[in-house]
Protein backbone atom coordinates (compact mmCIF):
# COMPACT_ATOMS: atom_id res chain seq x y z
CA UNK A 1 15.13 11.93 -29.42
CA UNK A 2 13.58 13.33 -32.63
CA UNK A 3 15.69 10.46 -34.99
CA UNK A 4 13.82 7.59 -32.55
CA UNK A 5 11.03 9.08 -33.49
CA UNK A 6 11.40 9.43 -36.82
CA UNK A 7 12.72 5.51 -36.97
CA UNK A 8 9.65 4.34 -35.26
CA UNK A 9 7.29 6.37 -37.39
CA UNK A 10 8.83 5.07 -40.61
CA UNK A 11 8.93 1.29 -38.62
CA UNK A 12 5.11 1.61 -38.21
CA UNK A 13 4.67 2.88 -41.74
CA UNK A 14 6.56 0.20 -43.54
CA UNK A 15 5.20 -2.54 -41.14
CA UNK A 16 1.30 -1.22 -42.37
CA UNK A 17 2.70 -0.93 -45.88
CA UNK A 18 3.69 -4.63 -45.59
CA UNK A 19 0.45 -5.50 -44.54
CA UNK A 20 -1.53 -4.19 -47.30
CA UNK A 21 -2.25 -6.94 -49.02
CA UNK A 22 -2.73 -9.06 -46.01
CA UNK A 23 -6.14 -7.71 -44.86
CA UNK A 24 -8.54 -4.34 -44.99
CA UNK A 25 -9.26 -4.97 -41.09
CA UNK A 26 -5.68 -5.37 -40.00
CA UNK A 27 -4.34 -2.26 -41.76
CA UNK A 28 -7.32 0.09 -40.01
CA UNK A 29 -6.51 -1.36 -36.68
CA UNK A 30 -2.74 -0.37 -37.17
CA UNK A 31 -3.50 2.80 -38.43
CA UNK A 32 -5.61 3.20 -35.34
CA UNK A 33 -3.00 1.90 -33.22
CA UNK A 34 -0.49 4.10 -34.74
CA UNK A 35 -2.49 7.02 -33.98
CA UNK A 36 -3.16 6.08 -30.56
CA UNK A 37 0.72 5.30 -29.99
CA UNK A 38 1.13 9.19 -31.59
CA UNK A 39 -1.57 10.74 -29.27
CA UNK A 40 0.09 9.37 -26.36
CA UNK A 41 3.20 10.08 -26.99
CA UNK A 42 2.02 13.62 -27.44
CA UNK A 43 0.50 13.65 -24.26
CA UNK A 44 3.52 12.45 -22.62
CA UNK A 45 5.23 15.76 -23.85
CA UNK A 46 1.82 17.59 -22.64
CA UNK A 47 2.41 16.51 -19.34
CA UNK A 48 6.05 17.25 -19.48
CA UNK A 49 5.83 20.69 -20.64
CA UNK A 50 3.03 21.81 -17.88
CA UNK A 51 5.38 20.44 -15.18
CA UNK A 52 8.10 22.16 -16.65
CA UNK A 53 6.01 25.49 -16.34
CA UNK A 54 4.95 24.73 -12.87
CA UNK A 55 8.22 24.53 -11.95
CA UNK A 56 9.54 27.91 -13.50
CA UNK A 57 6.16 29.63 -11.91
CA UNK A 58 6.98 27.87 -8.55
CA UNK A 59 10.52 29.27 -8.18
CA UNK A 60 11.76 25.38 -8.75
CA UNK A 61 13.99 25.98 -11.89
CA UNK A 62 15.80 29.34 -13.32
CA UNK A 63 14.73 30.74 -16.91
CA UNK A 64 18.02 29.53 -18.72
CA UNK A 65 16.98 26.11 -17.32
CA UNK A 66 13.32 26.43 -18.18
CA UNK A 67 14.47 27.60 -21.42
CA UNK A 68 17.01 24.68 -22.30
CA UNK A 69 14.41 21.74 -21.15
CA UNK A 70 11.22 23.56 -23.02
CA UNK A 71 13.81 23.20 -26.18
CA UNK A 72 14.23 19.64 -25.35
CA UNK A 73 10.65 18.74 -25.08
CA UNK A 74 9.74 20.76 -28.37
CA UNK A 75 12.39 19.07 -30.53
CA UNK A 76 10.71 15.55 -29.84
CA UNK A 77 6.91 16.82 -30.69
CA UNK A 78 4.87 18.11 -33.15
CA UNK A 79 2.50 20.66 -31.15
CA UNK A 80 5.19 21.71 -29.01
């Protein structure tokens, strides 16, 4: 999970690198989009990781399971 990550971050990167010299307008709306593609993604793992907890609170899930999947979900973000 974290080397997709990694290989679309550096994607977006060298696709708004490429685009320098094309125009001012187009690189701030990728760098926009890029950080709206990063906030979501984070939220994704938000939304994960509170399910994840209601589940352990709710009796759903043991600890070593709650345990292995909050690993999981921490190794693809970068709040978590």
């Amino acid at each position: 999970m974290k080397k997709i990550t990694s290989a679309v971050m550096v994607l977006i990167l060298a696709l708004g690198l490429g685009a320098i010299g094309c125009s001012r307008g187009f690189v701030g709306g990728a760098a926009v989009g890029a950080a709206g593609t990063g906030a979501a993604y984070e939220y994704q793992k938000h939304k994960q990781m509170k399910r994840l907890e209601d589940d352990f609170e709710s009796g759903r899930i043991s600890k070593d399971e709650y345990l292995k999947r909050k690993k999981q979900i921490s190794q693809g973000s970068l709040i978590y």
